[in-house]
C-alpha atoms as a PDB file:
ATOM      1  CA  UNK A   1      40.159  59.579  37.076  1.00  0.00           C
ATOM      2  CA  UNK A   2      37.419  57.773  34.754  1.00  0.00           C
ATOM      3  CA  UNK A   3      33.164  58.322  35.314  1.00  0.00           C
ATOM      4  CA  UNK A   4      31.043  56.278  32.668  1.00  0.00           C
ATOM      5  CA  UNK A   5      27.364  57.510  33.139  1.00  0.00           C
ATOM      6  CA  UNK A   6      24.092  56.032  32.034  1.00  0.00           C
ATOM      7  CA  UNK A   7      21.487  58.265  29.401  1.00  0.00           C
ATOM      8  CA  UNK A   8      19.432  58.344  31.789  1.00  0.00           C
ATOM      9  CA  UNK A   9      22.119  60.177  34.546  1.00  0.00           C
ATOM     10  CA  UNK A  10      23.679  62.874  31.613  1.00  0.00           C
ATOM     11  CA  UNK A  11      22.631  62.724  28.250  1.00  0.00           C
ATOM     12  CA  UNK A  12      25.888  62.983  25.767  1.00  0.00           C
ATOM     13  CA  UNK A  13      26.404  65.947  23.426  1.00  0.00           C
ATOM     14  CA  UNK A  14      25.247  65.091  20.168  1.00  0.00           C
ATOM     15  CA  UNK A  15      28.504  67.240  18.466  1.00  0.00           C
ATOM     16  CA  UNK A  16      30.657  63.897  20.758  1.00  0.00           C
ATOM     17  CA  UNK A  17      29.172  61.080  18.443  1.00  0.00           C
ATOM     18  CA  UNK A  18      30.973  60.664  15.349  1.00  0.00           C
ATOM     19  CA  UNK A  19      29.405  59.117  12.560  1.00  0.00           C
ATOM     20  CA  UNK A  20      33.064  57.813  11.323  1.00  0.00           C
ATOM     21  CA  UNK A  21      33.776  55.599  14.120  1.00  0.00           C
ATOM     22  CA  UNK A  22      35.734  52.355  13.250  1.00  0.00           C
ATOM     23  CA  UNK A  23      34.192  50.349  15.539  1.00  0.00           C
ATOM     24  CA  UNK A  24      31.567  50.403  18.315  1.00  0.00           C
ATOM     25  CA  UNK A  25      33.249  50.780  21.727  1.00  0.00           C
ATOM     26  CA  UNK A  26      30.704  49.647  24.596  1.00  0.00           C
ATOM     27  CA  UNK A  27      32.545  51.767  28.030  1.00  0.00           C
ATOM     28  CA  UNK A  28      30.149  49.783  30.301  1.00  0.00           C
ATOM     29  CA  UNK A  29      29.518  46.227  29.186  1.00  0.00           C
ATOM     30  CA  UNK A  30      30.973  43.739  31.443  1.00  0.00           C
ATOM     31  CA  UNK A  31      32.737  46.654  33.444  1.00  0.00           C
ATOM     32  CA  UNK A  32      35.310  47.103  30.204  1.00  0.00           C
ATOM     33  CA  UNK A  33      36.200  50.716  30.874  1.00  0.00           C
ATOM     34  CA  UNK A  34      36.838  50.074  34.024  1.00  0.00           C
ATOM     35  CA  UNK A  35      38.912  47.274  33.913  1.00  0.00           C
ATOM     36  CA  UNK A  36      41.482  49.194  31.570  1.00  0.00           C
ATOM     37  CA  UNK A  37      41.758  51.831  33.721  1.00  0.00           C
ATOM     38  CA  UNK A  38      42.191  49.168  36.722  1.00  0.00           C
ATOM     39  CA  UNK A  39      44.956  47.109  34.614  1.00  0.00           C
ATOM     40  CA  UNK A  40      46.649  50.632  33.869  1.00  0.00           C
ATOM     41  CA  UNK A  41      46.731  52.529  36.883  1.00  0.00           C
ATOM     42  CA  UNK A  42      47.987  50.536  39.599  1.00  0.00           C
ATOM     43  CA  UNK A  43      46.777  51.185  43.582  1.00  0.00           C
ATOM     44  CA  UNK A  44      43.504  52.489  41.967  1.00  0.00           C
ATOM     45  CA  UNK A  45      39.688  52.052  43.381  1.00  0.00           C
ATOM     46  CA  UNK A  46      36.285  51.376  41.367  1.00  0.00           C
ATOM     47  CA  UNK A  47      32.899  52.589  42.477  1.00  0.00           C
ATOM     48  CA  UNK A  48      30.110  50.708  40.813  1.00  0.00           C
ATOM     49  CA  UNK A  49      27.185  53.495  41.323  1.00  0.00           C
ATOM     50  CA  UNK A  50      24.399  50.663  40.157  1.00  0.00           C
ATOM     51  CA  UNK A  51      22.589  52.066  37.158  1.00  0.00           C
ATOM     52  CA  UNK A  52      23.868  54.956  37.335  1.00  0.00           C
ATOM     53  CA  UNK A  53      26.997  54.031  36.254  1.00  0.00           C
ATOM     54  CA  UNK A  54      31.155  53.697  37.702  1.00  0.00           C
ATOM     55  CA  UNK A  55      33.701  55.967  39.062  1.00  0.00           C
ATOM     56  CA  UNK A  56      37.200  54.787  39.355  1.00  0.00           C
ATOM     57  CA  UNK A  57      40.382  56.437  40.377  1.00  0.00           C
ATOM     58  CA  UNK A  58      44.027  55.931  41.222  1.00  0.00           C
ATOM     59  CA  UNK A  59      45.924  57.122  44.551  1.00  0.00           C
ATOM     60  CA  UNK A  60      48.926  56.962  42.844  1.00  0.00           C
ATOM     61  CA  UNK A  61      50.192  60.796  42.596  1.00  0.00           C
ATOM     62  CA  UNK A  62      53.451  61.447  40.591  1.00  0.00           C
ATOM     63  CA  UNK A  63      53.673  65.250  40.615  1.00  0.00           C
ATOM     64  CA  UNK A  64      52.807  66.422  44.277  1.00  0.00           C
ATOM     65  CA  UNK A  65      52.023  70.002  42.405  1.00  0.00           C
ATOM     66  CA  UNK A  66      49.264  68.540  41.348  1.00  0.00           C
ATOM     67  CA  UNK A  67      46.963  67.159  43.757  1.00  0.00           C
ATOM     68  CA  UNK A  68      44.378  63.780  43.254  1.00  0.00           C
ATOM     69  CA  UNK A  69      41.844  63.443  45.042  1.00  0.00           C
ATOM     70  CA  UNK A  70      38.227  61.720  46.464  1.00  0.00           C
ATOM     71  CA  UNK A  71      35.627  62.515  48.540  1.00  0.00           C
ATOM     72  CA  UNK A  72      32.551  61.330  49.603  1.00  0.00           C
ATOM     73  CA  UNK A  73      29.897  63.515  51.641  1.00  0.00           C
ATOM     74  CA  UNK A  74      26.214  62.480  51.826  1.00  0.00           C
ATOM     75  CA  UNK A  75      26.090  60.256  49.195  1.00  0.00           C
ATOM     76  CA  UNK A  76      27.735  62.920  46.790  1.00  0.00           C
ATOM     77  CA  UNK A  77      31.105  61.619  45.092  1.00  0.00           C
ATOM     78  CA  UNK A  78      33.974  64.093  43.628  1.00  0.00           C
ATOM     79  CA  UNK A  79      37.170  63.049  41.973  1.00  0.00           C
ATOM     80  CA  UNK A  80      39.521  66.351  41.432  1.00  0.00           C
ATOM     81  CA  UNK A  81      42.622  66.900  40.218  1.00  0.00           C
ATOM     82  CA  UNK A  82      44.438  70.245  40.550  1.00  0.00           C
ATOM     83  CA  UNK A  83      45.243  72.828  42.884  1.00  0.00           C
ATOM     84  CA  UNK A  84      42.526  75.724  44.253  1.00  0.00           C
ATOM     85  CA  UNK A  85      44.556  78.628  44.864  1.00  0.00           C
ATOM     86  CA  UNK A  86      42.569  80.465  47.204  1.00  0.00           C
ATOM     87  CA  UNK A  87      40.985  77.583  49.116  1.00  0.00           C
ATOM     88  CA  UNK A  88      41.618  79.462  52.363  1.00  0.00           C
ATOM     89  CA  UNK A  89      39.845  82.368  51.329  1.00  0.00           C
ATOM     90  CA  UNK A  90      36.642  79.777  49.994  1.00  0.00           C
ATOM     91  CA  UNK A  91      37.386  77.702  53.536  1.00  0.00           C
ATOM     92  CA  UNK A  92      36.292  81.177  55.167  1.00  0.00           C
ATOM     93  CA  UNK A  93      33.817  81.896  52.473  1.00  0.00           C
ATOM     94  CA  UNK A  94      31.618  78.664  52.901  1.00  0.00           C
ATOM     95  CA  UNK A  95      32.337  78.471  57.308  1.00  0.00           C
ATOM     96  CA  UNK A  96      34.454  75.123  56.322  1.00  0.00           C
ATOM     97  CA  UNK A  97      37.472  73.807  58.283  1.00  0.00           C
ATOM     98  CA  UNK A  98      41.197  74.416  57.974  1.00  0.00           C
ATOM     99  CA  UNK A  99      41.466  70.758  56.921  1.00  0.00           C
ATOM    100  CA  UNK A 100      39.086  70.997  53.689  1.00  0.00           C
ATOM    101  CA  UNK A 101      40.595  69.821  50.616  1.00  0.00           C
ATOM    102  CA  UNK A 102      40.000  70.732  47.227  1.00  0.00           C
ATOM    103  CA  UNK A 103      37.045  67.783  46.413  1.00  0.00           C
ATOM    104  CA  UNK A 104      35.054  68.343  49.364  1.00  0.00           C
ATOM    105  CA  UNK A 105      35.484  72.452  48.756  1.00  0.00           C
ATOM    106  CA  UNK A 106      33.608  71.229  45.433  1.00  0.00           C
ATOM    107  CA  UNK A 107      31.195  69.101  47.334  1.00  0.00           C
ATOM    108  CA  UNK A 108      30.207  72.119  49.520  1.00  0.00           C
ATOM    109  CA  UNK A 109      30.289  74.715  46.718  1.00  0.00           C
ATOM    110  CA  UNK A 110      27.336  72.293  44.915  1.00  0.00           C
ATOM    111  CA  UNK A 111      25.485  71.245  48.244  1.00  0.00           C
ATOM    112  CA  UNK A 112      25.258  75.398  48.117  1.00  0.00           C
ATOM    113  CA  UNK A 113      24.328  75.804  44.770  1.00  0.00           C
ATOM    114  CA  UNK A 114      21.366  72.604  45.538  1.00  0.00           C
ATOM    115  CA  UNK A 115      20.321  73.571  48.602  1.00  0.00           C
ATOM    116  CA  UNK A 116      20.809  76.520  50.541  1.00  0.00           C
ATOM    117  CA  UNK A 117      21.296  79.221  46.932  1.00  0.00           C
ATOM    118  CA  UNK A 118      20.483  81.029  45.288  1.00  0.00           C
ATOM    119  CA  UNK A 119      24.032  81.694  43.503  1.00  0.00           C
ATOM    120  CA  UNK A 120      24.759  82.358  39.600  1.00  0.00           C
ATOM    121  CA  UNK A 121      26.274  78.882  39.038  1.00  0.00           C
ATOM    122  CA  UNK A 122      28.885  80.218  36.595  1.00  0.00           C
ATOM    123  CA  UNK A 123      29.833  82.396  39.700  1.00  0.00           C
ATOM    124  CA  UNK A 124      30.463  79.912  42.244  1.00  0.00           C
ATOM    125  CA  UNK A 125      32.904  77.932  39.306  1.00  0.00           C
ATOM    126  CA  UNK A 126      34.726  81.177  39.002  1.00  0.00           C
ATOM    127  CA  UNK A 127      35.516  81.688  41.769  1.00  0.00           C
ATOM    128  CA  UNK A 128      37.859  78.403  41.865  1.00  0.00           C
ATOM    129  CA  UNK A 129      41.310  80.081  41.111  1.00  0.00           C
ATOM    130  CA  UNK A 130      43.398  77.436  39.783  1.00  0.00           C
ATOM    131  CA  UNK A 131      44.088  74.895  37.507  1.00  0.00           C
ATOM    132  CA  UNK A 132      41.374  71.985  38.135  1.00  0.00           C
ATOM    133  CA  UNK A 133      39.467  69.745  36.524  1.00  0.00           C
ATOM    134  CA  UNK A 134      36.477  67.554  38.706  1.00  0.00           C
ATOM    135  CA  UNK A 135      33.840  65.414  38.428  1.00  0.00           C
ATOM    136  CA  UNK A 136      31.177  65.452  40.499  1.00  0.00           C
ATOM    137  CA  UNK A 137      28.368  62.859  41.061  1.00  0.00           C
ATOM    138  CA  UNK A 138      25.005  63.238  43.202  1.00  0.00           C
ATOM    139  CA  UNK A 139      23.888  60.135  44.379  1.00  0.00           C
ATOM    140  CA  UNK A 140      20.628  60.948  45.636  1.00  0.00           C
ATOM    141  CA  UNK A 141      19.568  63.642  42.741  1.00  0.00           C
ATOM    142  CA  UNK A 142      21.422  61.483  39.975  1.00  0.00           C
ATOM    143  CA  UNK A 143      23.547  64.214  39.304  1.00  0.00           C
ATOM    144  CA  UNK A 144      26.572  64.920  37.287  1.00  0.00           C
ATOM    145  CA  UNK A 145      28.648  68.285  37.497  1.00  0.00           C
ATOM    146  CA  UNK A 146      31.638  68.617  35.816  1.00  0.00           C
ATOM    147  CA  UNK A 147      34.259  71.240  35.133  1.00  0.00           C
ATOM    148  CA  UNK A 148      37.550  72.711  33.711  1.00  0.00           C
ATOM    149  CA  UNK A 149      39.629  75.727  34.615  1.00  0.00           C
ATOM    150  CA  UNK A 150      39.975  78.763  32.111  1.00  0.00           C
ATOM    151  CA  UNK A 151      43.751  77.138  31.169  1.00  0.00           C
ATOM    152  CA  UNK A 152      42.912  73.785  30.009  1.00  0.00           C
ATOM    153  CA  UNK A 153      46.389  72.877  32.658  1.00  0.00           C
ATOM    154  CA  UNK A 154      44.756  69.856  33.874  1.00  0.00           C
ATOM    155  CA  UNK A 155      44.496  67.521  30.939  1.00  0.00           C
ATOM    156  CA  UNK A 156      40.506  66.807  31.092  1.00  0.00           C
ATOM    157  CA  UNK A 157      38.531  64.508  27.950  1.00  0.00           C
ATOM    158  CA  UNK A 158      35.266  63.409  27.113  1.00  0.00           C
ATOM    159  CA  UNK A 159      33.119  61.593  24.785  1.00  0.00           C
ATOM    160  CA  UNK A 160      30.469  59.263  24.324  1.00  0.00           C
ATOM    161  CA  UNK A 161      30.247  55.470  23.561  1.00  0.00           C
ATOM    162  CA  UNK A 162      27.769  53.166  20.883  1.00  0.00           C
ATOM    163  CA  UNK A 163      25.197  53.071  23.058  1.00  0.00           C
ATOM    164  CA  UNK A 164      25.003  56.799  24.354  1.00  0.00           C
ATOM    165  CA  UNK A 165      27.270  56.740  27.664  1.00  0.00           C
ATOM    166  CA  UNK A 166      29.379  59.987  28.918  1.00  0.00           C
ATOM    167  CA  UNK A 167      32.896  58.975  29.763  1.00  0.00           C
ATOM    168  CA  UNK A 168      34.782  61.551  31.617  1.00  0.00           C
ATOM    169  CA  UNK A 169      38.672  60.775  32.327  1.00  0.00           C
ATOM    170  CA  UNK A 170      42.098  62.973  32.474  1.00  0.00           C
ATOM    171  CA  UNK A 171      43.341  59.993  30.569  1.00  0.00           C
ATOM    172  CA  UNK A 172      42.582  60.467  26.611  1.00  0.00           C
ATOM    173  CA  UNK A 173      44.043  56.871  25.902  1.00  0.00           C
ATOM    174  CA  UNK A 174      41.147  55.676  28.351  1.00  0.00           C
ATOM    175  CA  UNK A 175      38.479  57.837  26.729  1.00  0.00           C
ATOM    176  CA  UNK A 176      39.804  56.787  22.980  1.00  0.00           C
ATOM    177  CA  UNK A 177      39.244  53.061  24.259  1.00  0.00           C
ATOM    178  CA  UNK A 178      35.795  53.532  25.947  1.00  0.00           C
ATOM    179  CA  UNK A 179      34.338  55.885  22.960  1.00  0.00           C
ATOM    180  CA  UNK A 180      36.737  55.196  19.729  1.00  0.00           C
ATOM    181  CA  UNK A 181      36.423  58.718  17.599  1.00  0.00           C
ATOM    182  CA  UNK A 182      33.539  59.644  19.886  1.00  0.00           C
ATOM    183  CA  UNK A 183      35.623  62.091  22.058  1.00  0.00           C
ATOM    184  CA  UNK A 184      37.084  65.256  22.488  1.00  0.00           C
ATOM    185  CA  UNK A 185      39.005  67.425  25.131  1.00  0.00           C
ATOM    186  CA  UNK A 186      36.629  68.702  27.861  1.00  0.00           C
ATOM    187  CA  UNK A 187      36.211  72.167  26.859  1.00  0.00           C
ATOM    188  CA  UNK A 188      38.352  74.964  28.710  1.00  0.00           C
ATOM    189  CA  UNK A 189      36.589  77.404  31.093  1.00  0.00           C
ATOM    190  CA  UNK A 190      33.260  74.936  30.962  1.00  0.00           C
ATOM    191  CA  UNK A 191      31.078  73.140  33.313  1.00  0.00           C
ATOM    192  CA  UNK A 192      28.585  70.596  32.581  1.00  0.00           C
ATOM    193  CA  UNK A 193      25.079  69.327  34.387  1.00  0.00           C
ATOM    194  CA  UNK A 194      22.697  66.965  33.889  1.00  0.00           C
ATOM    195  CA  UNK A 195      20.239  69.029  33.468  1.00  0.00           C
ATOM    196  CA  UNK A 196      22.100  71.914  32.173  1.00  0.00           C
ATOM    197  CA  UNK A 197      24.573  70.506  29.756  1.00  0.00           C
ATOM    198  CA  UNK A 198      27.956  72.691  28.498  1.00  0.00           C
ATOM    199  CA  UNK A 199      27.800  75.720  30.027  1.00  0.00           C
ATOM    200  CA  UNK A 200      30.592  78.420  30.025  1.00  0.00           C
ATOM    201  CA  UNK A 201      31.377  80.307  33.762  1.00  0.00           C
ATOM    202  CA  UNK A 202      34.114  82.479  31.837  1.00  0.00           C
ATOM    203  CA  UNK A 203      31.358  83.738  29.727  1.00  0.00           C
ATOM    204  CA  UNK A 204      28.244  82.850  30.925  1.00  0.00           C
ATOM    205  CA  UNK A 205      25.811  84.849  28.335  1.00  0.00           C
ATOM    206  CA  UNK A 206      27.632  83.727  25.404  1.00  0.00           C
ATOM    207  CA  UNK A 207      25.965  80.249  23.645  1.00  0.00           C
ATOM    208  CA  UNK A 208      27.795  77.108  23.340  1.00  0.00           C
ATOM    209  CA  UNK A 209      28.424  75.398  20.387  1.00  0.00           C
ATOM    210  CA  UNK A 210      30.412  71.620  21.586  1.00  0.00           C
ATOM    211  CA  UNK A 211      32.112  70.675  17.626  1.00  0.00           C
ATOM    212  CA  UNK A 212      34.437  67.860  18.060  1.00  0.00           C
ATOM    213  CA  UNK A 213      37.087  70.147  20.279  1.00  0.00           C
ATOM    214  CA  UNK A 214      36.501  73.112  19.856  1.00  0.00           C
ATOM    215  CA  UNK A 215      34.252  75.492  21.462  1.00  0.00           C
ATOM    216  CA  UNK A 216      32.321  78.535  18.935  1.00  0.00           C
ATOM    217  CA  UNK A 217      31.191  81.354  21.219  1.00  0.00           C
ATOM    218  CA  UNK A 218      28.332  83.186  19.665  1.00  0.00           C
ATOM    219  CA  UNK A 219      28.670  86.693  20.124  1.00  0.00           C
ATOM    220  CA  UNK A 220      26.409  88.393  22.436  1.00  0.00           C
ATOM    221  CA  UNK A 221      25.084  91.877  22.151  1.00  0.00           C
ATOM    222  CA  UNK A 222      26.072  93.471  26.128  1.00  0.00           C
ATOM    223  CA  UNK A 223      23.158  96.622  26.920  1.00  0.00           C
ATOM    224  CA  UNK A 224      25.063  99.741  27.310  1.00  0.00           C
ATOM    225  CA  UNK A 225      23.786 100.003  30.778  1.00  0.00           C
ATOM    226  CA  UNK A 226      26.296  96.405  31.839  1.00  0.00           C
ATOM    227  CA  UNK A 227      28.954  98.031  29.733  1.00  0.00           C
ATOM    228  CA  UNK A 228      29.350 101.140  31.763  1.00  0.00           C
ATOM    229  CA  UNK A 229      28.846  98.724  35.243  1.00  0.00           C
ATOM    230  CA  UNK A 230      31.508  96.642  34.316  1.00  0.00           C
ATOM    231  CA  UNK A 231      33.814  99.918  33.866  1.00  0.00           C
ATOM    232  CA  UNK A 232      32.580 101.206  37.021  1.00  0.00           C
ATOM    233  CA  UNK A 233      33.370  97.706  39.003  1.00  0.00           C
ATOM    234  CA  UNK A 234      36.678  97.934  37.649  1.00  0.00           C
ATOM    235  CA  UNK A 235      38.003 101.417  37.445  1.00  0.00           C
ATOM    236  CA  UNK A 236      35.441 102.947  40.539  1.00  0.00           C
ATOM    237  CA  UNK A 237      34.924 106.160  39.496  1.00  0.00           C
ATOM    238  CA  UNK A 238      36.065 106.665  35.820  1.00  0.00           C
ATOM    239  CA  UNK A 239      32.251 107.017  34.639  1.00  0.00           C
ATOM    240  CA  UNK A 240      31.221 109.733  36.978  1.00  0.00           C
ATOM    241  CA  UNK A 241      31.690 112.426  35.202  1.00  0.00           C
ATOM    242  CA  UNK A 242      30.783 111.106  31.769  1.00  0.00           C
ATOM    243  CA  UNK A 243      27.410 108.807  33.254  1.00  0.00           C
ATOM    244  CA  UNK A 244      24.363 109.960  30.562  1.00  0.00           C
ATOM    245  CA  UNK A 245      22.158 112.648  32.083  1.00  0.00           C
ATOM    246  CA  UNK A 246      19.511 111.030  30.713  1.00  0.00           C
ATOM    247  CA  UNK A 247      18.207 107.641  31.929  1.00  0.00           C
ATOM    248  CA  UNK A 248      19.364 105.958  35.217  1.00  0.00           C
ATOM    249  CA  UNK A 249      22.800 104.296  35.274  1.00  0.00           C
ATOM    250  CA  UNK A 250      22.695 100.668  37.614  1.00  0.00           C
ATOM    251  CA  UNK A 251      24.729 101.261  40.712  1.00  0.00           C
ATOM    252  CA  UNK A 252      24.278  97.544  42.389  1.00  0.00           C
ATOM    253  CA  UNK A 253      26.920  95.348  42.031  1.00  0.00           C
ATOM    254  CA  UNK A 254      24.716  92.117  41.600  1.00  0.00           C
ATOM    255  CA  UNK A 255      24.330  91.376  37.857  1.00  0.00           C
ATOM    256  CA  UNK A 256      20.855  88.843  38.831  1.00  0.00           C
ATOM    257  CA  UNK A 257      18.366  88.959  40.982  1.00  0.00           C
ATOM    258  CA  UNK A 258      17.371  86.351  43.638  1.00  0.00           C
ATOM    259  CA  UNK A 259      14.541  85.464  41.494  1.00  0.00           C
ATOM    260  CA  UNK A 260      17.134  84.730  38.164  1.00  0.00           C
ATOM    261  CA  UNK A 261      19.737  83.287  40.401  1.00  0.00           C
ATOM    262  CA  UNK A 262      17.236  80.758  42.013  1.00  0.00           C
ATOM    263  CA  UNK A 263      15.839  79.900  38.645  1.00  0.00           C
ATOM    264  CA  UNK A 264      19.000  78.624  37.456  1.00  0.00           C
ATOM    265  CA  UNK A 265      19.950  76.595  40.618  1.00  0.00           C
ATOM    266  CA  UNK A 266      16.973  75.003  39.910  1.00  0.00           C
ATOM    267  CA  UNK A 267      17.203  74.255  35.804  1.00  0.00           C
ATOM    268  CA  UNK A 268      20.473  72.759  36.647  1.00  0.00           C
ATOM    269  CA  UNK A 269      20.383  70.897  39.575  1.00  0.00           C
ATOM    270  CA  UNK A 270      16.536  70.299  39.734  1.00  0.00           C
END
């Protein structure tokens, strides 16, 4: 799978651009990236998306384990590849049919997340049990929402060409071509937005720090008060007899309100 954006669609990282570059590699002039990925992957398909940019993929699949695949609902585009463990249980979750696959599951989850939230976004990622790696594209928002699983299974790269494009491929050798020295791997247990940029749904209050590969985590200091919740949600009970007699302890499950949740929809979908 390959996605070249325009700047004005998802703004590149600045850690991507490497001032040591041999070369300038130009991923959309003259449809270059595309045309690499064409003469390499045989049976594939490219979507020119205007000024927005290209999609292209191949239908070729060598290891049925791992499952490629596009959809198209509404003028919203996903290329996937992976496997969603518990897609029945998120078929039942979102009301969808039997016969959903794994990109228009994603297509849902965001039509969700844009329209009918509010959700934590780093929640709704989560909740894909797998190993996966997607890339999503809203045609009528000019949208891009990306992701890869906790494992990193799923090879999954991305980088940025001379004049400022995201490329997004599962192919490194395509990336490499489109971006020269400009790229990285797509970092594990991520998601990206337009608006949003690198985000983390494994720990969503840490900040990011995208350098050339490799992700820093900034520690984050937890209240006392989440630190006993989180003990309660996962051994019920333990903290009953040794909850503070001073000061209230939360009960609720939900870690944001409908106010916070909403909020983010919005600062990362529009």
């Amino acid at each position: 799978m390959l996605a070249v954006f325009e700047k004005t669609v998802a703004n590149s990282p600045d850690a991507l651009q490497s001032p040591h570059s041999d070369s300038p590699s130009y991923a959309l002039k003259e449809g270059y990236l595309a045309s690499q990925f064409v003469s390499k992957n045989s049976n594939s398909v490219t979507l020119n998306l205007g000024s927005s940019g290209v999609l292209a993929y191949s239908l070729d699949n060598t290891d049925h384990l791992v499952h490629r695949l596009f959809a198209v609902v509404d003028d919203i585009f996903c290329i996937f590849r992976g496997h969603i463990e518990n897609l029945p249980f998120l078929r039942q979750q979102y009301g969808l049919s039997k016969v959903t696959n794994e990109a228009i599951m994603v297509i849902e989850a965001y039509r969700t997340l844009r329209d009918r939230g509010p959700y934590p976004v780093d929640k709704v990622v989560r909740d894909f049990h797998g190993n996966f790696a997607f890339i999503l594209f809203d045609g009528t928002n000019k949208t891009v929402f990306a992701a890869a699983d906790a494992d990193g299974t799923v090879p999954f790269f991305w980088g940025t060409d001379a004049e400022g494009h995201l490329v997004l491929s599962d192919d490194s050798a395509i990336v490499k071509k489109g971006c020269s020295k400009s790229y990285s791997p797509f970092p594990k247990g991520c998601f990206f937005t337009s608006s949003g940029g690198l985000r983390s749904f494994e720990h969503p209050k840490n900040q990011l720090s995208q350098c050339r590969g490799w992700i820093a985590q900034e520690r984050c200091v937890v209240p006392p008060s989440r630190l006993m919740l989180r003990l309660r949600e996962r051994v019920p009970g333990c903290l009953e007899s040794r909850a503070p007699k001073t000061g209230p302890v939360i009960s609720k499950p939900e870690m944001f309100t409908e106010f916070t949740a909403r909020a983010e929809t919005r600062l990362l979908f529009g």
